[in-house]
N, C-alpha and C. Protein backbone atom coordinates (compact mmCIF):
# COMPACT_ATOMS: atom_id res chain seq x y z
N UNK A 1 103.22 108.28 92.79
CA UNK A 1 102.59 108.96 93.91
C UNK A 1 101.26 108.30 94.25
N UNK A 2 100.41 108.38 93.20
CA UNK A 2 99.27 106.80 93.40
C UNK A 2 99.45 106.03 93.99
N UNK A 3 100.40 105.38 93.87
CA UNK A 3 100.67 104.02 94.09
C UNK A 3 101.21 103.92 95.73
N UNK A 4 102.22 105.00 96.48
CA UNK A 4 102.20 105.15 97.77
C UNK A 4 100.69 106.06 98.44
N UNK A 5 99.99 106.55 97.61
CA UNK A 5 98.69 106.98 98.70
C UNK A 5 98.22 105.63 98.69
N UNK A 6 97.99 104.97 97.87
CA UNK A 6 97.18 103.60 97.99
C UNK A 6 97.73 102.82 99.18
N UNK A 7 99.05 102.88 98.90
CA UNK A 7 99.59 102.22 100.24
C UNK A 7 99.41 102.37 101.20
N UNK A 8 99.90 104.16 101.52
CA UNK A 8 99.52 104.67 102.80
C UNK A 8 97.82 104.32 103.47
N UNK A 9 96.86 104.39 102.62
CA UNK A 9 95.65 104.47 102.39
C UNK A 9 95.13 102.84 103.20
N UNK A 10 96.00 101.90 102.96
CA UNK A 10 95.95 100.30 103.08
C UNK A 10 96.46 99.99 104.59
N UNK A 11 97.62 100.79 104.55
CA UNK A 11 97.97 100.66 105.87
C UNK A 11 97.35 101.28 106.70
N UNK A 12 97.25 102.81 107.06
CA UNK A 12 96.42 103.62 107.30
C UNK A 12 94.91 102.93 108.25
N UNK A 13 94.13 102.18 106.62
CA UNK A 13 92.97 101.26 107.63
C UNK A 13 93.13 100.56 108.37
N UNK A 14 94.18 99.98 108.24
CA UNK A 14 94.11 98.67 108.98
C UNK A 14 94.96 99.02 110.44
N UNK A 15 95.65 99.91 110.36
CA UNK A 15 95.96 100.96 112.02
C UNK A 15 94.43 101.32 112.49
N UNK A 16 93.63 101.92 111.64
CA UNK A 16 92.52 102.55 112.40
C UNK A 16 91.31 101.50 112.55
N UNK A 17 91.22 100.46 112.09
CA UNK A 17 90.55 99.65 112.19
C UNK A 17 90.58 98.92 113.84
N UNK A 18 92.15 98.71 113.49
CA UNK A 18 92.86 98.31 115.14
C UNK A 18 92.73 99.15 116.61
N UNK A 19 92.76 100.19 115.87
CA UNK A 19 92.50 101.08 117.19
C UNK A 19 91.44 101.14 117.34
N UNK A 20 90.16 100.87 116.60
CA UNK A 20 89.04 101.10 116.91
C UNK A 20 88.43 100.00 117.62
N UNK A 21 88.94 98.79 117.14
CA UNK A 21 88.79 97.62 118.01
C UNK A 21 89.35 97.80 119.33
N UNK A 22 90.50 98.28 119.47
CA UNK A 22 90.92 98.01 120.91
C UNK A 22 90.27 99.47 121.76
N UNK A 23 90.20 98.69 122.96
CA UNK A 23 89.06 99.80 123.83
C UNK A 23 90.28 100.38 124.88
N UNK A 24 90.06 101.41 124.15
CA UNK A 24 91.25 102.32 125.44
C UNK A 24 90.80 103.07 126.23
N UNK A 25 91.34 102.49 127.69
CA UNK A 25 90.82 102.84 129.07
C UNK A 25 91.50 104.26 129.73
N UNK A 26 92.24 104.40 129.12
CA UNK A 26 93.06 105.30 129.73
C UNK A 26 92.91 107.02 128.31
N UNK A 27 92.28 107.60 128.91
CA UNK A 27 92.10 109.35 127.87
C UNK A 27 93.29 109.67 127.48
N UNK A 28 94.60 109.36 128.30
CA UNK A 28 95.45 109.73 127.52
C UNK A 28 95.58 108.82 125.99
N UNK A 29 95.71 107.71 126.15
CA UNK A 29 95.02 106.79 125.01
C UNK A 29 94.77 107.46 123.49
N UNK A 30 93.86 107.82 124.42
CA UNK A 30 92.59 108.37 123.35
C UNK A 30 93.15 109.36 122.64
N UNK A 31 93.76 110.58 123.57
CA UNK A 31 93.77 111.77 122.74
C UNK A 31 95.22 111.51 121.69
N UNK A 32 95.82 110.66 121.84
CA UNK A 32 97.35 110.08 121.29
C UNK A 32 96.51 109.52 119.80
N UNK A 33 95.73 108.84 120.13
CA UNK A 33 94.93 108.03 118.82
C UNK A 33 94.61 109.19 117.77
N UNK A 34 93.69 110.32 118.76
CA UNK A 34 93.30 111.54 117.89
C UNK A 34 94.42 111.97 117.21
N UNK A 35 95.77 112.17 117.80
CA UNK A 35 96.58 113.17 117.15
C UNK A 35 97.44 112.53 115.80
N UNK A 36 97.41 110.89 116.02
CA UNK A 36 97.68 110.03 115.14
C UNK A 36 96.93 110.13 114.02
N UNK A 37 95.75 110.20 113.96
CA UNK A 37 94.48 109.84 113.07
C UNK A 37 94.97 111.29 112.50
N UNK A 38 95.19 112.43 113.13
CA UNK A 38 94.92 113.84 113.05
C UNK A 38 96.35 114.00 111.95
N UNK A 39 97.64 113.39 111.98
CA UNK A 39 98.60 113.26 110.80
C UNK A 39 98.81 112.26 110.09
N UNK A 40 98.07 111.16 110.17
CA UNK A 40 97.45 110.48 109.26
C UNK A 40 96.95 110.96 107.99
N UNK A 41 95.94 112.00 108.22
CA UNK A 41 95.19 112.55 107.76
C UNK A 41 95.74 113.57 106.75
N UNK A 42 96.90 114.36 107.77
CA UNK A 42 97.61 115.39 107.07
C UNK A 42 98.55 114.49 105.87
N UNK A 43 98.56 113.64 106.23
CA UNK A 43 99.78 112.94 105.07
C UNK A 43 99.21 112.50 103.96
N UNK A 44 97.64 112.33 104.17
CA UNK A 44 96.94 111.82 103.09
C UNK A 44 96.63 113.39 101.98
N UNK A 45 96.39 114.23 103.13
CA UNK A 45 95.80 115.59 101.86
C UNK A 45 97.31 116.10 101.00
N UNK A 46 98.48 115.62 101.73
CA UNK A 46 99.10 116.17 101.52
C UNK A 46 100.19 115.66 100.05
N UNK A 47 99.77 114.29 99.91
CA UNK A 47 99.88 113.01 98.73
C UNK A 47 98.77 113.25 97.69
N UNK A 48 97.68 113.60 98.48
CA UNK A 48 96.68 114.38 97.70
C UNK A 48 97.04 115.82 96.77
N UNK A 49 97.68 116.27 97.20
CA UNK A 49 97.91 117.53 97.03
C UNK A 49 99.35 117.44 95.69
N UNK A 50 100.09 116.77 96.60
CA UNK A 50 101.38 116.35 95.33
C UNK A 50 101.07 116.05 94.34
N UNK A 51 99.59 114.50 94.38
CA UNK A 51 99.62 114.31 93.14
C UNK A 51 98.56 115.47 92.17
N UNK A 52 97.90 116.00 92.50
CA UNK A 52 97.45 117.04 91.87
C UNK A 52 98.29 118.42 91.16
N UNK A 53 100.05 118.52 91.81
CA UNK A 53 100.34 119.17 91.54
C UNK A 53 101.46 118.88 89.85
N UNK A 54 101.55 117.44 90.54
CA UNK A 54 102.36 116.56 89.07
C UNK A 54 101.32 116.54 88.08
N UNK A 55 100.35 116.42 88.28
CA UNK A 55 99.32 116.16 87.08
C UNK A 55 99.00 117.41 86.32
N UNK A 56 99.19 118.68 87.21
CA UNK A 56 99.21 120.15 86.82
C UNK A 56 100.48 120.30 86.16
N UNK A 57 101.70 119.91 86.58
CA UNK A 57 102.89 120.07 85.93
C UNK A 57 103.06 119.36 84.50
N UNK A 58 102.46 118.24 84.08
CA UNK A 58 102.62 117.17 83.27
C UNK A 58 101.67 118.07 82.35
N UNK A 59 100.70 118.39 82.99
CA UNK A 59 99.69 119.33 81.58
C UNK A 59 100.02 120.51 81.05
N UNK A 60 100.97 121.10 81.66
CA UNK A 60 102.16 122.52 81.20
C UNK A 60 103.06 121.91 80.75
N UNK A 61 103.30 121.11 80.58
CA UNK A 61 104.50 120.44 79.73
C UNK A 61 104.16 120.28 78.45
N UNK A 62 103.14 119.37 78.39
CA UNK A 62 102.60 118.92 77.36
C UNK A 62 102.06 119.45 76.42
N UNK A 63 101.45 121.03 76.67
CA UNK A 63 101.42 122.20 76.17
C UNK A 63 102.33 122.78 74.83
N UNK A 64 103.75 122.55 76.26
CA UNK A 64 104.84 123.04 75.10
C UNK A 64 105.54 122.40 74.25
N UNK A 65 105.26 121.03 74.36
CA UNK A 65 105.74 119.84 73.60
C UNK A 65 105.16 119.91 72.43
């Protein structure tokens, strides 16, 4: 799960890097970029969230081991 946030995380910049370079003339543009950036985002808390929940699961295990 690390190992794809890192990914996502790699790719991720280098989309927003791009978009930030390119100058968009047109608002619709813009607000498309926002909503991108905006589940971008969600996918990151949400890899965030998984791996916090394996690491919670792995320490209840280990418990009963």
């Amino acid at each position: 799960m690390r190992l794809r946030q890192q990914h996502e995380v790699q790719v991720g910049k280098q989309w927003l890097e791009r978009a930030d370079e390119a100058s968009a003339a047109d608002e619709n543009e813009v607000e498309l970029d926002k909503v991108r950036r905006a589940d971008f985002q969600k996918g990151l808390e949400r890899l965030d969230q998984a791996c916090v929940q394996i690491d919670e699961t792995l320490m209840a295990l280990t418990c009963f081991v």
